[in-house]
N, C-alpha and C. Protein backbone atom coordinates (compact mmCIF):
# COMPACT_ATOMS: atom_id res chain seq x y z
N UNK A 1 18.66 -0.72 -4.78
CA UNK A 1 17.87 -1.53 -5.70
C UNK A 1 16.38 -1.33 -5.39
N UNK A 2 15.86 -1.24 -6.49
CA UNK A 2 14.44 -0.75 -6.07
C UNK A 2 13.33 -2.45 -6.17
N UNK A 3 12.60 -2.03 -5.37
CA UNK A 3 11.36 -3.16 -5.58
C UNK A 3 10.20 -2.86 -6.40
N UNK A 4 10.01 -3.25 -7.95
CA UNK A 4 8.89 -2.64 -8.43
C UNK A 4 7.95 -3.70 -7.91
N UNK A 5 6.56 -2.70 -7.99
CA UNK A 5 5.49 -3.55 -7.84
C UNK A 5 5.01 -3.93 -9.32
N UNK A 6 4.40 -5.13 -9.09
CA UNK A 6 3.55 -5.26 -10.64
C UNK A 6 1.86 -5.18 -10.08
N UNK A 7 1.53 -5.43 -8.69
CA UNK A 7 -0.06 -6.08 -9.04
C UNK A 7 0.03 -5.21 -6.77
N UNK A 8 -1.20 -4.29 -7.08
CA UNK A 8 -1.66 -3.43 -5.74
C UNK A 8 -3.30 -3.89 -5.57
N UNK A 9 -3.84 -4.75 -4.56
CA UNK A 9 -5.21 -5.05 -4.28
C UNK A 9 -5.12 -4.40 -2.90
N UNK A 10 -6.69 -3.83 -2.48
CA UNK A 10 -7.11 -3.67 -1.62
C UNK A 10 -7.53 -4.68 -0.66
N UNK A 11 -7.63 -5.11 0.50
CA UNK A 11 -8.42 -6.13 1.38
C UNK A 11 -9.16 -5.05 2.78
N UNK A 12 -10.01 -5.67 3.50
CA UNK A 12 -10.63 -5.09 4.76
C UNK A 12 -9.35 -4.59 5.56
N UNK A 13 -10.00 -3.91 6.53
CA UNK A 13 -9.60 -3.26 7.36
C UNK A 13 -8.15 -2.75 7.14
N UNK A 14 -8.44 -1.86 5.98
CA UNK A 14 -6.62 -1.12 5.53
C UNK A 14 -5.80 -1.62 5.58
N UNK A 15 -6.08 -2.92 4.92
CA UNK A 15 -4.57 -3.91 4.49
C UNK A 15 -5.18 -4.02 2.53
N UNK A 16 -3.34 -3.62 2.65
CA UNK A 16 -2.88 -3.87 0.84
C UNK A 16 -1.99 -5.03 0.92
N UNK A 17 -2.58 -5.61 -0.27
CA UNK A 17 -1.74 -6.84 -0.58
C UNK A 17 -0.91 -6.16 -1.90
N UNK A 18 0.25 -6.43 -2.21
CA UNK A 18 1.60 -5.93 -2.69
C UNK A 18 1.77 -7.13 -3.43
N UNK A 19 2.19 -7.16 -4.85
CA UNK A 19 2.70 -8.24 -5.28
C UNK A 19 4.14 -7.49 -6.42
N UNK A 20 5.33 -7.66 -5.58
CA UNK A 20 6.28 -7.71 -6.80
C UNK A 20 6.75 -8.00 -7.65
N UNK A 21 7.67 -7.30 -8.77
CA UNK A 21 7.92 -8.22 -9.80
C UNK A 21 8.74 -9.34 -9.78
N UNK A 22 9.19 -9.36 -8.61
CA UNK A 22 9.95 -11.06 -8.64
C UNK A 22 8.87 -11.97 -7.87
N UNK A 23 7.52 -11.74 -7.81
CA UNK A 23 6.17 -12.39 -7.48
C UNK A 23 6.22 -13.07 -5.72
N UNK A 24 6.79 -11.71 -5.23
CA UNK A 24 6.73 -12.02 -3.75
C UNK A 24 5.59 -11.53 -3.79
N UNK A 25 4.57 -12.00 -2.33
CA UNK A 25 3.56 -10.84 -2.20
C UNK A 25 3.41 -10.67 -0.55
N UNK A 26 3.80 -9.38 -0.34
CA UNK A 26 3.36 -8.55 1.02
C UNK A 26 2.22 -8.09 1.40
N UNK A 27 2.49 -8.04 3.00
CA UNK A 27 0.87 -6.99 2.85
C UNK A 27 1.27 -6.16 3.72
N UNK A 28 0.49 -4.80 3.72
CA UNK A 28 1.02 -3.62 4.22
C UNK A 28 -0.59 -3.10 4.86
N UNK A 29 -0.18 -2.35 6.42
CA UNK A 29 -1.34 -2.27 6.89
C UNK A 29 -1.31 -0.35 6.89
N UNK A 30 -2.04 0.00 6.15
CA UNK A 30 -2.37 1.04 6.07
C UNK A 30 -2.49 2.21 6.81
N UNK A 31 -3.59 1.50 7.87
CA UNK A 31 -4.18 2.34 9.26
C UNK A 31 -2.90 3.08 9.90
N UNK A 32 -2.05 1.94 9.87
CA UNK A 32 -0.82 2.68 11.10
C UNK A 32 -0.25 4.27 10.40
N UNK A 33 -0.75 4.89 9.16
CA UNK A 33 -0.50 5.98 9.06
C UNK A 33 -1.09 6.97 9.23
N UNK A 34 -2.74 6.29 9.68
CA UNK A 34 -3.45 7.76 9.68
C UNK A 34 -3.02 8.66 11.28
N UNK A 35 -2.36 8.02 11.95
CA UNK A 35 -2.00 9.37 13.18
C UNK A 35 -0.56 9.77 12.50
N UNK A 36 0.21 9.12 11.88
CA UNK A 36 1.45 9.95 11.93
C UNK A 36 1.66 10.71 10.18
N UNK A 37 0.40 10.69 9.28
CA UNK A 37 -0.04 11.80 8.17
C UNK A 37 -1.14 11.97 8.31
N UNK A 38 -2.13 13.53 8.57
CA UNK A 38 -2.79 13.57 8.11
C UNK A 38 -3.49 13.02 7.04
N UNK A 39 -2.67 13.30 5.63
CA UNK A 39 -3.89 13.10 4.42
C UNK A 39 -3.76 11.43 4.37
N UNK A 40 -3.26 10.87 4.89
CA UNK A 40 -4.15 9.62 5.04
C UNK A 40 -5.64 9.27 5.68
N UNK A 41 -5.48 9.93 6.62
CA UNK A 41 -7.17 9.82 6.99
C UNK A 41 -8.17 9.99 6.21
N UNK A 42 -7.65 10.50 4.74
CA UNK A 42 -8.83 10.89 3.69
C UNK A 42 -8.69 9.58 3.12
N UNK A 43 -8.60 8.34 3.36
CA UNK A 43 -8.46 7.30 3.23
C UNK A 43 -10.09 6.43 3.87
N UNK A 44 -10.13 7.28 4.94
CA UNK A 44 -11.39 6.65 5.97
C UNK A 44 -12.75 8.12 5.73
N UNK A 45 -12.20 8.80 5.69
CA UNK A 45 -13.32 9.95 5.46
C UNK A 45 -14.28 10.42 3.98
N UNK A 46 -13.01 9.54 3.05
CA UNK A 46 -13.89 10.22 1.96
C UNK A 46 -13.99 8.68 1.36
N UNK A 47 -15.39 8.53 1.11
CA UNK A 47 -15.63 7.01 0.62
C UNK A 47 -15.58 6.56 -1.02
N UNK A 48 -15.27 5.40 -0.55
CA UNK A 48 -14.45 4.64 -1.55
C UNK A 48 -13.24 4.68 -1.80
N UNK A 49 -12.22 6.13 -1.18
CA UNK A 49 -10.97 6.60 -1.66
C UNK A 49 -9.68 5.37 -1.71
N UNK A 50 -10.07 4.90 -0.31
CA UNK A 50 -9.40 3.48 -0.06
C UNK A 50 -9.04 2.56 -1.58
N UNK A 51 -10.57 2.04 -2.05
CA UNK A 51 -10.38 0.95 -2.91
C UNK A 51 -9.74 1.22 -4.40
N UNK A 52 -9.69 2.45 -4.44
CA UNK A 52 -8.97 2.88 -5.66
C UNK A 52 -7.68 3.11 -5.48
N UNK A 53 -6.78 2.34 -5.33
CA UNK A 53 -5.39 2.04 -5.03
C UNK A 53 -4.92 1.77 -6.12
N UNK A 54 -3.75 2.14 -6.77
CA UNK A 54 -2.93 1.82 -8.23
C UNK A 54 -1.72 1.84 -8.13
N UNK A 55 -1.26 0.58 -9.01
CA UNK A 55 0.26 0.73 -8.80
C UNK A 55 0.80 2.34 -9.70
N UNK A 56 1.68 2.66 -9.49
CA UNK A 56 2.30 3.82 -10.34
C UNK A 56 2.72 3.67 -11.47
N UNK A 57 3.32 4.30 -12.89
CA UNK A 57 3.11 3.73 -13.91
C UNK A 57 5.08 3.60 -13.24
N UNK A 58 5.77 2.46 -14.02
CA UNK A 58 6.87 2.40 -13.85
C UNK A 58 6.90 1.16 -12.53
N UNK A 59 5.82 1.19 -11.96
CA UNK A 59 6.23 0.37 -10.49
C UNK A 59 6.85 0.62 -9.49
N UNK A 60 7.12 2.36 -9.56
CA UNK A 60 7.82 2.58 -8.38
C UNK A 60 6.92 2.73 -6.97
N UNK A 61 5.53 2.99 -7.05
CA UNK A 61 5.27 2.61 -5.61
C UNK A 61 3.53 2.84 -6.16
N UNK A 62 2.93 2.98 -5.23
CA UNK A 62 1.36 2.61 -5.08
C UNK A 62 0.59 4.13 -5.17
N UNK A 63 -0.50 4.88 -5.14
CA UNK A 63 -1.50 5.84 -4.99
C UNK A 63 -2.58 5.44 -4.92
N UNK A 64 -3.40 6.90 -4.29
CA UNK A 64 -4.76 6.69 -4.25
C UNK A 64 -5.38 7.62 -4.91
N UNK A 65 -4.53 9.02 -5.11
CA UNK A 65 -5.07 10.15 -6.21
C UNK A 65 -3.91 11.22 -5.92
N UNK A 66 -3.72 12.41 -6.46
CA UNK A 66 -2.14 13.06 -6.18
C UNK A 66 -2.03 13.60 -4.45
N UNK A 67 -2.61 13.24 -4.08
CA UNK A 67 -1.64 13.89 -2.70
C UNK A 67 -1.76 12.68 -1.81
N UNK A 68 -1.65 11.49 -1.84
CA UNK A 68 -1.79 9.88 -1.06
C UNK A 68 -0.87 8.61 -1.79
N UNK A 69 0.19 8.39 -1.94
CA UNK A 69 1.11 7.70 -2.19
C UNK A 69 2.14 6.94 -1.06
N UNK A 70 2.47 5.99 -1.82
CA UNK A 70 3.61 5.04 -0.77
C UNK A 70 4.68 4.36 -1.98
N UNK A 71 5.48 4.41 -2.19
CA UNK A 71 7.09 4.39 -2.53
C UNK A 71 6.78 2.87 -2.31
N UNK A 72 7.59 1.67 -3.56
CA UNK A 72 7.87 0.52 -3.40
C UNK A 72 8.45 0.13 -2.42
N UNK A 73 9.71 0.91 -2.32
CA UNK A 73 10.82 0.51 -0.63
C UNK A 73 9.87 0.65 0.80
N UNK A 74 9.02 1.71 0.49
CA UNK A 74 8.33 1.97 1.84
C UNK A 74 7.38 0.42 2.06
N UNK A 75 7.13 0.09 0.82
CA UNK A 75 5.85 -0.84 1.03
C UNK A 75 7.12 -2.55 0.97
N UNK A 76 8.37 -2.42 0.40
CA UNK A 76 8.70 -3.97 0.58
C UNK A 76 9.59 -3.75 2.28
N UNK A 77 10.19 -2.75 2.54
CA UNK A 77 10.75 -2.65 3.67
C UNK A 77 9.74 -2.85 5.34
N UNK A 78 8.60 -2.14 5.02
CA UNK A 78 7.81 -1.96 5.74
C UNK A 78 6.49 -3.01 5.72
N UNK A 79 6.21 -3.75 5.04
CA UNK A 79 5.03 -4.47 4.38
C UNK A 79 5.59 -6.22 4.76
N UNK A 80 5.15 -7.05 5.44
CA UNK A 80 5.21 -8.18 5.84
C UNK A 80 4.90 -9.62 4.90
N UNK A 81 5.36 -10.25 5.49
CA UNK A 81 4.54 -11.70 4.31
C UNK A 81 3.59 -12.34 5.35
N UNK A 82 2.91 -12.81 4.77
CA UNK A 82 1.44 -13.97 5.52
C UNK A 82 2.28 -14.62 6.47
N UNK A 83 1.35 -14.06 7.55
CA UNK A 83 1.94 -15.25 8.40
C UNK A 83 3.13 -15.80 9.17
N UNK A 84 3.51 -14.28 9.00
CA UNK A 84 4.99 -13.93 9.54
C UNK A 84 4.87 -12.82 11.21
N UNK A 85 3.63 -11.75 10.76
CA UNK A 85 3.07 -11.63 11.95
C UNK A 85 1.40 -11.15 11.62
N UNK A 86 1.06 -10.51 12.53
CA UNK A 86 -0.17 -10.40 12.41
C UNK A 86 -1.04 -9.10 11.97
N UNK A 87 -1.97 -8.73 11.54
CA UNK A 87 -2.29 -7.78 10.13
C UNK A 87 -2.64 -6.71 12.30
């Protein structure tokens, strides 16, 4: 079963807030990928790349331009709720 997203915001320090269509909302910390992918670090190197985050058309997962993406499952499996632990 897939988790679409409906609604992808940016916040500081490489946390995305996630809101699905059954109006849970996660947050997913970004950073922890730039050692284990490269082209994430073009996340911190090339400016602004970060804040232009979009859900995908369909809701199957998030981008930042074609080669920087994350899959709904990656982001509800992996992506936390407030306050459950710490960003």
């Amino acid at each position: 079963m897939f988790h679409k997203i409906k609604n992808v915001q940016y916040l500081e320090n490489y946390i995305i807030e996630i809101t699905f269509e059954n109006n849970i909302i996660k947050y997913y910390n970004v950073s922890n990928l730039f050692e284990k992918w490269d082209v994430f670090q073009n996340l911190v190197n090339i400016p602004n790349l970060f804040e232009q985050v979009k859900v995908e058309p369909g809701g199957f997962g998030i981008s930042w331009n074609d080669e920087i993406d994350l899959s709904c499952e990656e982001l509800w499996e992996n992506g936390y709720i407030q306050n459950s632990e710490s960003y």
